[in-house]
Structures are given as structure tokens and as C-alpha cells.
C-alpha atoms as a PDB file:
ATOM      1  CA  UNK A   1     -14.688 166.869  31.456  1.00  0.00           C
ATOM      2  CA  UNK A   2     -14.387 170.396  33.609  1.00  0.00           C
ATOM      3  CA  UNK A   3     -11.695 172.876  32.839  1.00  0.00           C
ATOM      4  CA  UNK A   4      -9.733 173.867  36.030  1.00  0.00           C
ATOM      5  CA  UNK A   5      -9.103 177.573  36.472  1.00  0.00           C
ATOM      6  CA  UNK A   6      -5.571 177.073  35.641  1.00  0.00           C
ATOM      7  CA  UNK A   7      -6.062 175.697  32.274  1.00  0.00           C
ATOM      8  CA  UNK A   8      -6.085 172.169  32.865  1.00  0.00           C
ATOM      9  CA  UNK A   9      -8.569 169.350  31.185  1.00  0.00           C
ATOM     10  CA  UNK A  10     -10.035 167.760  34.636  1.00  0.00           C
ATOM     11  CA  UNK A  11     -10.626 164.240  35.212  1.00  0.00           C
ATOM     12  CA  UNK A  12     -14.098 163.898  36.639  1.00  0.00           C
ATOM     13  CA  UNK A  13     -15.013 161.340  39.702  1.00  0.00           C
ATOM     14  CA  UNK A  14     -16.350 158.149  39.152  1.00  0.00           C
ATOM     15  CA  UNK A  15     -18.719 155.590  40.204  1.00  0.00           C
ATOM     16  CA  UNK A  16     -21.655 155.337  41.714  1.00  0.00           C
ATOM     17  CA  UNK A  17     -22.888 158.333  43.285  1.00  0.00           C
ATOM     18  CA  UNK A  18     -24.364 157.029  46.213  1.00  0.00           C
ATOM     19  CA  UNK A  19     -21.535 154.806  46.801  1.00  0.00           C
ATOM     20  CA  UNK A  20     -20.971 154.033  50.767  1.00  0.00           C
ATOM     21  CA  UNK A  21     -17.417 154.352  50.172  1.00  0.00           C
ATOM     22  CA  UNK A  22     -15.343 157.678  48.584  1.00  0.00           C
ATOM     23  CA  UNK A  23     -11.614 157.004  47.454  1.00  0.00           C
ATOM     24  CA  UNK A  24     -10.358 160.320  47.315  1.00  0.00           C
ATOM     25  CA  UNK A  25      -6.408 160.237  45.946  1.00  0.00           C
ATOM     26  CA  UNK A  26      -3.719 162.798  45.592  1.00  0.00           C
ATOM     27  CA  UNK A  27      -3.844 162.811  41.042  1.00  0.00           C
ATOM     28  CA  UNK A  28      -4.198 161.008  38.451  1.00  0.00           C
ATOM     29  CA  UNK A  29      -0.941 159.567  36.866  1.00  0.00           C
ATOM     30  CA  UNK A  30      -0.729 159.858  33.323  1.00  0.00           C
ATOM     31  CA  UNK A  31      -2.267 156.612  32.299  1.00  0.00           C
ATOM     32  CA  UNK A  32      -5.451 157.496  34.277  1.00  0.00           C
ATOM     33  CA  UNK A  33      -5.313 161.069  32.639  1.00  0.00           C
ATOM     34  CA  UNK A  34      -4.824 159.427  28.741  1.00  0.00           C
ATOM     35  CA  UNK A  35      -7.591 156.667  29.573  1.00  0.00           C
ATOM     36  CA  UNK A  36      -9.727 158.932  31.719  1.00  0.00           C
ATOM     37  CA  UNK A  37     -10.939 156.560  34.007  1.00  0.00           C
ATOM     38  CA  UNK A  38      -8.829 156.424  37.926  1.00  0.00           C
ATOM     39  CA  UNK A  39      -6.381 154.189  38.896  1.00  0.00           C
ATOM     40  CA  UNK A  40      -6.248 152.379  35.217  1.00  0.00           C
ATOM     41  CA  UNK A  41      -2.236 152.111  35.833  1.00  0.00           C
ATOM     42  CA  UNK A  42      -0.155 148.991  38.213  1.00  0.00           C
ATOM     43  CA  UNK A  43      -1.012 151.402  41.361  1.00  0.00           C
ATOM     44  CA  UNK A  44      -4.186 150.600  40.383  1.00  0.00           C
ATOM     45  CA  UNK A  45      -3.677 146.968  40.149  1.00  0.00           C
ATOM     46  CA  UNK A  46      -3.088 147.143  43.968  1.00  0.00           C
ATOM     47  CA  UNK A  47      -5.320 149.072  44.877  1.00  0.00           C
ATOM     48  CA  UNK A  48      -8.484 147.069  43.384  1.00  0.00           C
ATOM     49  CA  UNK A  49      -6.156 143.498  43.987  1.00  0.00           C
ATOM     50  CA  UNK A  50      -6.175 144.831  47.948  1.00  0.00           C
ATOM     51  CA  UNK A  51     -10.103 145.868  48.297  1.00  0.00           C
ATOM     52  CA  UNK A  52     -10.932 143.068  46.628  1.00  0.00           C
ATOM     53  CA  UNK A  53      -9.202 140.719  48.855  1.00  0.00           C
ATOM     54  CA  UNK A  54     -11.064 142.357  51.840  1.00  0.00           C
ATOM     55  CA  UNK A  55     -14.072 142.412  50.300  1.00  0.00           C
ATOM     56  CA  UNK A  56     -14.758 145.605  48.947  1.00  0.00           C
ATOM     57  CA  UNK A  57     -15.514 146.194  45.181  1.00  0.00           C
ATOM     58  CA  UNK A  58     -13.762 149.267  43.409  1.00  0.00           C
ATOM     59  CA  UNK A  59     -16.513 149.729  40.832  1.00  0.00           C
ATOM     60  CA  UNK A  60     -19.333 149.906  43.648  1.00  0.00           C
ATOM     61  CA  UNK A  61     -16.757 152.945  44.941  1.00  0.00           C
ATOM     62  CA  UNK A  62     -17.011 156.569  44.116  1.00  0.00           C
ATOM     63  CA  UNK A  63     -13.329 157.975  43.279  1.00  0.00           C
ATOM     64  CA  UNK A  64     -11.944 161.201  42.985  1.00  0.00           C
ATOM     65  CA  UNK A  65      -8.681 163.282  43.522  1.00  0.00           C
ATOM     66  CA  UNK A  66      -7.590 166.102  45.179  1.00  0.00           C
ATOM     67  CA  UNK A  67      -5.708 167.957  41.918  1.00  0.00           C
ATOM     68  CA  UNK A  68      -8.136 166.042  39.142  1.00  0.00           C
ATOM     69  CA  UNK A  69      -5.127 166.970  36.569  1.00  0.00           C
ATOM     70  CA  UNK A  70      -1.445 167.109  36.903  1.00  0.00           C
ATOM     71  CA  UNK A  71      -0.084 168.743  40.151  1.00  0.00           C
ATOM     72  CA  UNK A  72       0.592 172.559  38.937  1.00  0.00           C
ATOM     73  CA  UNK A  73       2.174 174.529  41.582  1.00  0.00           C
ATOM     74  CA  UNK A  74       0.151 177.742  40.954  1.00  0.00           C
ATOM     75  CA  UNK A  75      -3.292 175.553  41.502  1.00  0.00           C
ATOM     76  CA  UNK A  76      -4.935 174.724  44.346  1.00  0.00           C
ATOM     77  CA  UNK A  77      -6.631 171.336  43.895  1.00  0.00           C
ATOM     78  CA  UNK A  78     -10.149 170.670  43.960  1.00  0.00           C
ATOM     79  CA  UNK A  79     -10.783 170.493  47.649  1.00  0.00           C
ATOM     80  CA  UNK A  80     -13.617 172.198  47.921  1.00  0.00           C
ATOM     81  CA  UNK A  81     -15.032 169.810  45.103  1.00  0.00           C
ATOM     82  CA  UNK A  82     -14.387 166.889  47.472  1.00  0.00           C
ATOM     83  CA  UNK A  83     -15.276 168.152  50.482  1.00  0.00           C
ATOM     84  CA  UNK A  84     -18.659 168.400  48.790  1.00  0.00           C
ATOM     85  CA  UNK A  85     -18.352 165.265  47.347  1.00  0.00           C
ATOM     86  CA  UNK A  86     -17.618 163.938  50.965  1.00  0.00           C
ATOM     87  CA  UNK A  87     -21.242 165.126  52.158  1.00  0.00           C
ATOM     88  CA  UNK A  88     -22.457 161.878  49.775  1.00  0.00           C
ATOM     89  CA  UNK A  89     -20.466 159.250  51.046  1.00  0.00           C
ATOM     90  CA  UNK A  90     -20.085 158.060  55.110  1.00  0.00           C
ATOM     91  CA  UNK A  91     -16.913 156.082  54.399  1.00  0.00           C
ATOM     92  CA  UNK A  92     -13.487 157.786  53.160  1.00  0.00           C
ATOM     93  CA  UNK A  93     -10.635 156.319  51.952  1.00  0.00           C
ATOM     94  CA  UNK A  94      -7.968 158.980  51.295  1.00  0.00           C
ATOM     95  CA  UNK A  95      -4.620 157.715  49.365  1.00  0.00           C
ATOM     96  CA  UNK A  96      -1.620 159.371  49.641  1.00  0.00           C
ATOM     97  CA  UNK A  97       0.820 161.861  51.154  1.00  0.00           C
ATOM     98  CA  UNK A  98      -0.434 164.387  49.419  1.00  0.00           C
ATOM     99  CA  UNK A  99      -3.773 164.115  50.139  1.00  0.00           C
ATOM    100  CA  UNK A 100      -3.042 164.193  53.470  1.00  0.00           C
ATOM    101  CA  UNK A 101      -1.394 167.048  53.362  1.00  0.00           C
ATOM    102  CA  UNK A 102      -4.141 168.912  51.291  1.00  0.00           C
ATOM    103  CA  UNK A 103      -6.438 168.148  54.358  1.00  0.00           C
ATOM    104  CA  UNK A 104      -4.101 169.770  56.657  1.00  0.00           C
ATOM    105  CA  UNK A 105      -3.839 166.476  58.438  1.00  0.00           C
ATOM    106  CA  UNK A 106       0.185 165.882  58.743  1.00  0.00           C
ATOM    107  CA  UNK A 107       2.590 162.968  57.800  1.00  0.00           C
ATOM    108  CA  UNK A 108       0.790 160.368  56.246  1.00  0.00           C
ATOM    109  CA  UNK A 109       3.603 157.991  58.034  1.00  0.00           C
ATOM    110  CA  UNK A 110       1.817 158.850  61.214  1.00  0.00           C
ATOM    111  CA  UNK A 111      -1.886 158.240  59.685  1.00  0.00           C
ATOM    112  CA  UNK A 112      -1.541 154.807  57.701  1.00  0.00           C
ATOM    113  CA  UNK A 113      -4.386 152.860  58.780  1.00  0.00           C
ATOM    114  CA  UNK A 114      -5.862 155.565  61.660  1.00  0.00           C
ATOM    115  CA  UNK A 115      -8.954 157.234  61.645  1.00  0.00           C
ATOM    116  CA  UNK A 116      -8.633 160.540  60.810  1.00  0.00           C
ATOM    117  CA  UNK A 117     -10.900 163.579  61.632  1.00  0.00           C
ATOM    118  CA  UNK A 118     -11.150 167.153  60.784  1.00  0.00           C
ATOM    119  CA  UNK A 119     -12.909 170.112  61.185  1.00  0.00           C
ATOM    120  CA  UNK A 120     -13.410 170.356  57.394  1.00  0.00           C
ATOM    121  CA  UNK A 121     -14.823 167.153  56.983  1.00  0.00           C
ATOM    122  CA  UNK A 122     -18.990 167.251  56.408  1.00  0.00           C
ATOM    123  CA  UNK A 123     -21.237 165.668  59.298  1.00  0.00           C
ATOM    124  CA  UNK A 124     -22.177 163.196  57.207  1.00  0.00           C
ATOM    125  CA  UNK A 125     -19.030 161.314  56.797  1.00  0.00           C
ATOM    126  CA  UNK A 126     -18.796 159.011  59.816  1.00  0.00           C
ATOM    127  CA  UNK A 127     -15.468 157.537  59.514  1.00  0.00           C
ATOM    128  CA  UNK A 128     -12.019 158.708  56.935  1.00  0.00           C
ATOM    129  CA  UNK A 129      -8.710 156.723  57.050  1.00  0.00           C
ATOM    130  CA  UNK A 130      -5.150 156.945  55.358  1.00  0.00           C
ATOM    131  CA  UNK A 131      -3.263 154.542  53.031  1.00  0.00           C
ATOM    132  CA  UNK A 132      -0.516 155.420  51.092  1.00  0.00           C
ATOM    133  CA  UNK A 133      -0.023 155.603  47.286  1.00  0.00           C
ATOM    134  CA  UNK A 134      -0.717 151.893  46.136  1.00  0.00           C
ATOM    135  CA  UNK A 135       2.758 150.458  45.987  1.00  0.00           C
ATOM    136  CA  UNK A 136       4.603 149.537  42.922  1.00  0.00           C
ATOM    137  CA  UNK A 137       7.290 146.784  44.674  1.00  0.00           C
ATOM    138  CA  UNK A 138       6.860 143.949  47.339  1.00  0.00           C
ATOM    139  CA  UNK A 139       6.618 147.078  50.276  1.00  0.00           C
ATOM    140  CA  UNK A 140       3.289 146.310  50.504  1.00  0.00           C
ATOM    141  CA  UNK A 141       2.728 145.360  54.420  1.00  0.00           C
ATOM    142  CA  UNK A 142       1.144 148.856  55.847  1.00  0.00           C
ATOM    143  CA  UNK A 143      -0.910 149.280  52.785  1.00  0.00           C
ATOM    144  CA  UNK A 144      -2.550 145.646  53.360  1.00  0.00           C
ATOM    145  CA  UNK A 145      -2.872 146.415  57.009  1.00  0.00           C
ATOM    146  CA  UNK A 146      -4.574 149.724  56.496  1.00  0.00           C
ATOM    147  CA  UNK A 147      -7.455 148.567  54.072  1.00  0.00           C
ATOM    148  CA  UNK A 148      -7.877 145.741  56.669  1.00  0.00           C
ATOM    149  CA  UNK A 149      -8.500 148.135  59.191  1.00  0.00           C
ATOM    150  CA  UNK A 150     -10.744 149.815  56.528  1.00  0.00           C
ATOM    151  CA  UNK A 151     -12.750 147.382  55.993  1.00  0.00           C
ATOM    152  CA  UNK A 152     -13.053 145.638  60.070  1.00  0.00           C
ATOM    153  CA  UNK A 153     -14.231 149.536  60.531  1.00  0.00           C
ATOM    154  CA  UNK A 154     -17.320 148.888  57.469  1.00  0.00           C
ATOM    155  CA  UNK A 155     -18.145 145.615  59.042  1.00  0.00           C
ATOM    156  CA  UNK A 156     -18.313 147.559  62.489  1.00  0.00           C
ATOM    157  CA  UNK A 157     -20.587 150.437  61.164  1.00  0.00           C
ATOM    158  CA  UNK A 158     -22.791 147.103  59.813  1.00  0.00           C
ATOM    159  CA  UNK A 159     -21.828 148.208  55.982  1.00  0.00           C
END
């Protein structure tokens, strides 16, 4: 486990690392942080419930975050770290608003479920879309669409 400049314990990314697929969310919540292992918590729970149901295994997926601690206002994130991490991995799922916003790339209310693209993003990576933050409650309708999308785009590529 890496030290971030600001003093933080960070959580490393996991899974395989030639995984087709990078999950890249915002941070870990505290239950990932005390296990240190991502998306341990009920978020998580959806998330692996909803890529499972299309298909896709979370344990065959490399996952990382943008700010691999706690959100601190006087630290940056990790971006760079992803955006090398990105070079590895062809498909991107990124989760959250915040991650969306730590690309540069706008309200994530206007991304669920699009392909996204960016100037920042390494040549390698062929195709990055936008869920939100697994939801806790029944609101779960443009989450579910958006991995389906996901996934129809995987099938597409012949993944």
C-alpha cells in the first residue's frame, strides 16, 4: 500500500492486470478502505449483482479510483496513476460524478450510459462510458441501462 503525497495510506488497484475491462471509481468508502479490497460495501453489491447479470465478471476486472483514499481537498487524486493504468486496458468503465468531473468531462447526468472521449485518454483505450455511483435504493433504472449499453458495446468490439 502507497503513501499519497498528502499523507494518506492508498488503496492499490486490483485484479488482473491485463484485464479487458478497467473500473475506474471516484474513492473508496470506508468499508473498502478498512477491508482493502474495492467495492466490498452494498454499492458494491450492485455493482458486481449488475455486471454479472450482463455477463461480465468483477474479479476478471481491473479496478481502481481516482482519490485511492478519502477525498482531501488539498489532494489531487491519482489521475495521472489511472491514466497510465488506462494504457492497459481497451474498455473503461468510469463510476461516478466525481470521476467525471476529475476527467474534465461534465455532468455525469448528461454521460450515463454514453461513450465518452477525451483528449487525455491513452490510444489504447478504444471505448470509456459513465455510470453513476452504484445505487443504494430501488433508483436503479439508468444504472442497469448503462452497463447494458456497456456490455452490447464489448459484444460489438467481439470481447
Amino acid at each position: 500500500m502507497d503513501i499519497c503525497e498528502c499523507g494518506l495510506k492508498m488503496m492499490d488497484p486490483t485484479g488482473p492486470k491485463d484485464a479487458q475491462i478497467l473500473i475506474v471509481g471516484d474513492k473508496p468508502d470506508y468499508d473498502d478502505l478498512m477491508k482493502n479490497m474495492p467495492y466490498v460495501s452494498k454499492r458494491g453489491d450492485v455493482l458486481r449483482s449488475e455486471l454479472q447479470r450482463v455477463g461480465i465478471e468483477i474479479r476478471k476486472c481491473r479496478i481502481t479510483y481516482v482519490w485511492r483514499h478519502e477525498i482531501k481537498k488539498e489532494c489531487k487524486g491519482q489521475l495521472g496513476d489511472v491514466l497510465r493504468e488506462m494504457k492497459d486496458h481497451p474498455y473503461v468503465l468510469l463510476v461516478g460524478a466525481e470521476t467525471t468531473r476529475a476527467f474534465g468531462l461534465g455532468d455525469i447526468d448528461k454521460l450515463v450510459g454514453l461513450q465518452v472521449e477525451s483528449i487525455f485518454f491513452p490510444q489504447e483505450v478504444q471505448y470509456v462510458t459513465v455510470v453513476t455511483n452504484p445505487p443504494q435504493s430501488s433508483a436503479i433504472g439508468d444504472f442497469r441501462l448503462a452497463i447494458e449499453k456497456f456490455k452490447r458495446r464489448l459484444d460489438d468490439a467481439g470481447r
